[in-house]
Protein backbone atom coordinates (compact mmCIF):
# COMPACT_ATOMS: atom_id res chain seq x y z
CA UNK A 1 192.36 72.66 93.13
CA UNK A 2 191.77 75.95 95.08
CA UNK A 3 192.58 76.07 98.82
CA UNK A 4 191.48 79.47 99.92
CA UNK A 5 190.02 81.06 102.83
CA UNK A 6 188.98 84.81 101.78
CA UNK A 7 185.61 83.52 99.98
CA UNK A 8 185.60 86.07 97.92
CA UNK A 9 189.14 85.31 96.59
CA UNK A 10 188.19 81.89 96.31
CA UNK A 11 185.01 82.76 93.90
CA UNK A 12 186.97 85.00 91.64
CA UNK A 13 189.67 82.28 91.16
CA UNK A 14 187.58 80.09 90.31
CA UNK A 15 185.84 81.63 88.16
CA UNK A 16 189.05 82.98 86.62
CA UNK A 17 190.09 79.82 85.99
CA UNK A 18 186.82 78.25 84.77
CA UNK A 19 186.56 80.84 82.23
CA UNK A 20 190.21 80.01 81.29
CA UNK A 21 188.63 76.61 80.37
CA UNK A 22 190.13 74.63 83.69
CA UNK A 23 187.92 72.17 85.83
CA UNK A 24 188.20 73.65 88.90
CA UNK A 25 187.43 71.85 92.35
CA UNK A 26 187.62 73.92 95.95
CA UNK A 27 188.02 72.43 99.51
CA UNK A 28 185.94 73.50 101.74
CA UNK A 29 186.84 71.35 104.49
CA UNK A 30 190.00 72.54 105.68
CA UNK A 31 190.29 69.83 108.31
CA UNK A 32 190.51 66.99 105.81
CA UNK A 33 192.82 68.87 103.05
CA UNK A 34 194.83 65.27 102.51
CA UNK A 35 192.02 63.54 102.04
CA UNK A 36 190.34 65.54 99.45
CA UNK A 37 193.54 65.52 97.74
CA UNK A 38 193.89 62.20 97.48
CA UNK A 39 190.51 61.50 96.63
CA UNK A 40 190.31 64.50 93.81
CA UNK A 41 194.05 63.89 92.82
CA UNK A 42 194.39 67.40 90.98
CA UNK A 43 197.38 67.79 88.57
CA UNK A 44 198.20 71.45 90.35
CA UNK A 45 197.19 73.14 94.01
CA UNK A 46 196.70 77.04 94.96
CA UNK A 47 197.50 77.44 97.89
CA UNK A 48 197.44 79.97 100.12
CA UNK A 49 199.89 79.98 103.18
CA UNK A 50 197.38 81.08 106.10
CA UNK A 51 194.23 79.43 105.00
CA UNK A 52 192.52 80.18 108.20
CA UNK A 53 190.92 77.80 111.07
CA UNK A 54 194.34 77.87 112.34
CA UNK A 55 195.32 76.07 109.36
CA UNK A 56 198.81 76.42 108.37
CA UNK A 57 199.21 76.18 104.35
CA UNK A 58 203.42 75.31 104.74
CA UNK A 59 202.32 72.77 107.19
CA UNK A 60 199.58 71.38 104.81
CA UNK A 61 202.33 71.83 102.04
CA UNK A 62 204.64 69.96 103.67
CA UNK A 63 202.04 67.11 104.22
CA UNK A 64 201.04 66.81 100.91
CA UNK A 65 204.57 66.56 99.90
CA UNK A 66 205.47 63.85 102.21
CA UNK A 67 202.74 61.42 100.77
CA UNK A 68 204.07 59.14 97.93
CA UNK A 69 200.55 59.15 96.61
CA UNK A 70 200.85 62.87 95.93
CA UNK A 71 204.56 63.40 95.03
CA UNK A 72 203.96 64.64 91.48
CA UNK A 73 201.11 66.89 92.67
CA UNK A 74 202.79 70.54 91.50
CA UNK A 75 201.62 73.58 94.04
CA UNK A 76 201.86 77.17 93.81
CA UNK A 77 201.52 78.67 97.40
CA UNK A 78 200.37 82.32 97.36
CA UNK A 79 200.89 85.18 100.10
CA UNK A 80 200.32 89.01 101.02
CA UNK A 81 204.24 88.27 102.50
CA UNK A 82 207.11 87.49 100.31
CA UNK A 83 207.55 84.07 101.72
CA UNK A 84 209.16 82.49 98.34
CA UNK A 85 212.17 80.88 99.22
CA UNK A 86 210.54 78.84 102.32
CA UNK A 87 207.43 77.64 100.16
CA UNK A 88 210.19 76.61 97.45
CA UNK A 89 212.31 75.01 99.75
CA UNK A 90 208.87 72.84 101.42
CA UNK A 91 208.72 71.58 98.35
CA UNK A 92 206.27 74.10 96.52
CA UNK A 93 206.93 74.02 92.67
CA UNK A 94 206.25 78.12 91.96
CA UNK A 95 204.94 80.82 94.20
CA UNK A 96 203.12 83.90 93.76
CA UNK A 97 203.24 86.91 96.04
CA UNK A 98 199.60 88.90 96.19
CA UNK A 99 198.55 91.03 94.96
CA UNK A 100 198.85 89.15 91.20
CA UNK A 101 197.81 89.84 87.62
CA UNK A 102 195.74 86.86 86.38
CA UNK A 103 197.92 86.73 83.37
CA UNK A 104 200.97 85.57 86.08
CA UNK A 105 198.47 83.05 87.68
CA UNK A 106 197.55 81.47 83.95
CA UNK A 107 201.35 81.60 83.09
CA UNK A 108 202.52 79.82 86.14
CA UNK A 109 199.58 76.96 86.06
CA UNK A 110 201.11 77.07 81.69
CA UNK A 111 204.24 76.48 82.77
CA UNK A 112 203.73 73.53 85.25
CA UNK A 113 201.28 72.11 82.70
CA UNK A 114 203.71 71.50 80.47
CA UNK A 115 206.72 70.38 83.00
């Protein structure tokens, strides 16, 4: 699951990932991110940490954390700002600092795959 606000970003992930064989579903809805999540229950989140509309992606992290439902949901939160150690301490399970290679995004979805 993709959660994204520079559209462009969002398209060439996806289409990254598609092509890396993943099923791939984006929210476009920003105001009903637990929901979605719930309802689409994806094994791993991008995130981004400002995904726009005033929308907060350590707050949304922190959310989707604190449902039971969503516990084992892994997340890698992505930034232009090496913000790391306070998406890993909200409970993130990897982060990625942008620019990235897509060869670090494949390895880090790998990796938490096979956790």
């Amino acid at each position: 699951m993709l959660l994204e606000d520079d559209p462009t970003m969002l398209e060439l992930l996806k289409t990254l990932l598609q092509i890396e064989g993943y099923k791939v579903k984006t929210i476009s809805n920003t105001d009903h991110i637990i929901t979605e999540v719930q309802e689409y229950m994806p094994e791993i989140i991008l995130m981004d940490v400002h995904l726009g509309n005033g929308q907060d992606g350590g707050k949304v992290l922190t959310a989707i954390k604190a449902e039971e439902s969503l516990a084992d949901v892994k997340i890698i939160m992505t930034s232009g700002s090496d913000l790391r150690k306070e998406c890993i301490s909200n409970g993130a399970n990897d982060f990625l600092f942008k620019p990235y290679m897509p060869d670090e995004l494949i390895g880090k979805i790998e990796n938490l795959i096979v956790e």
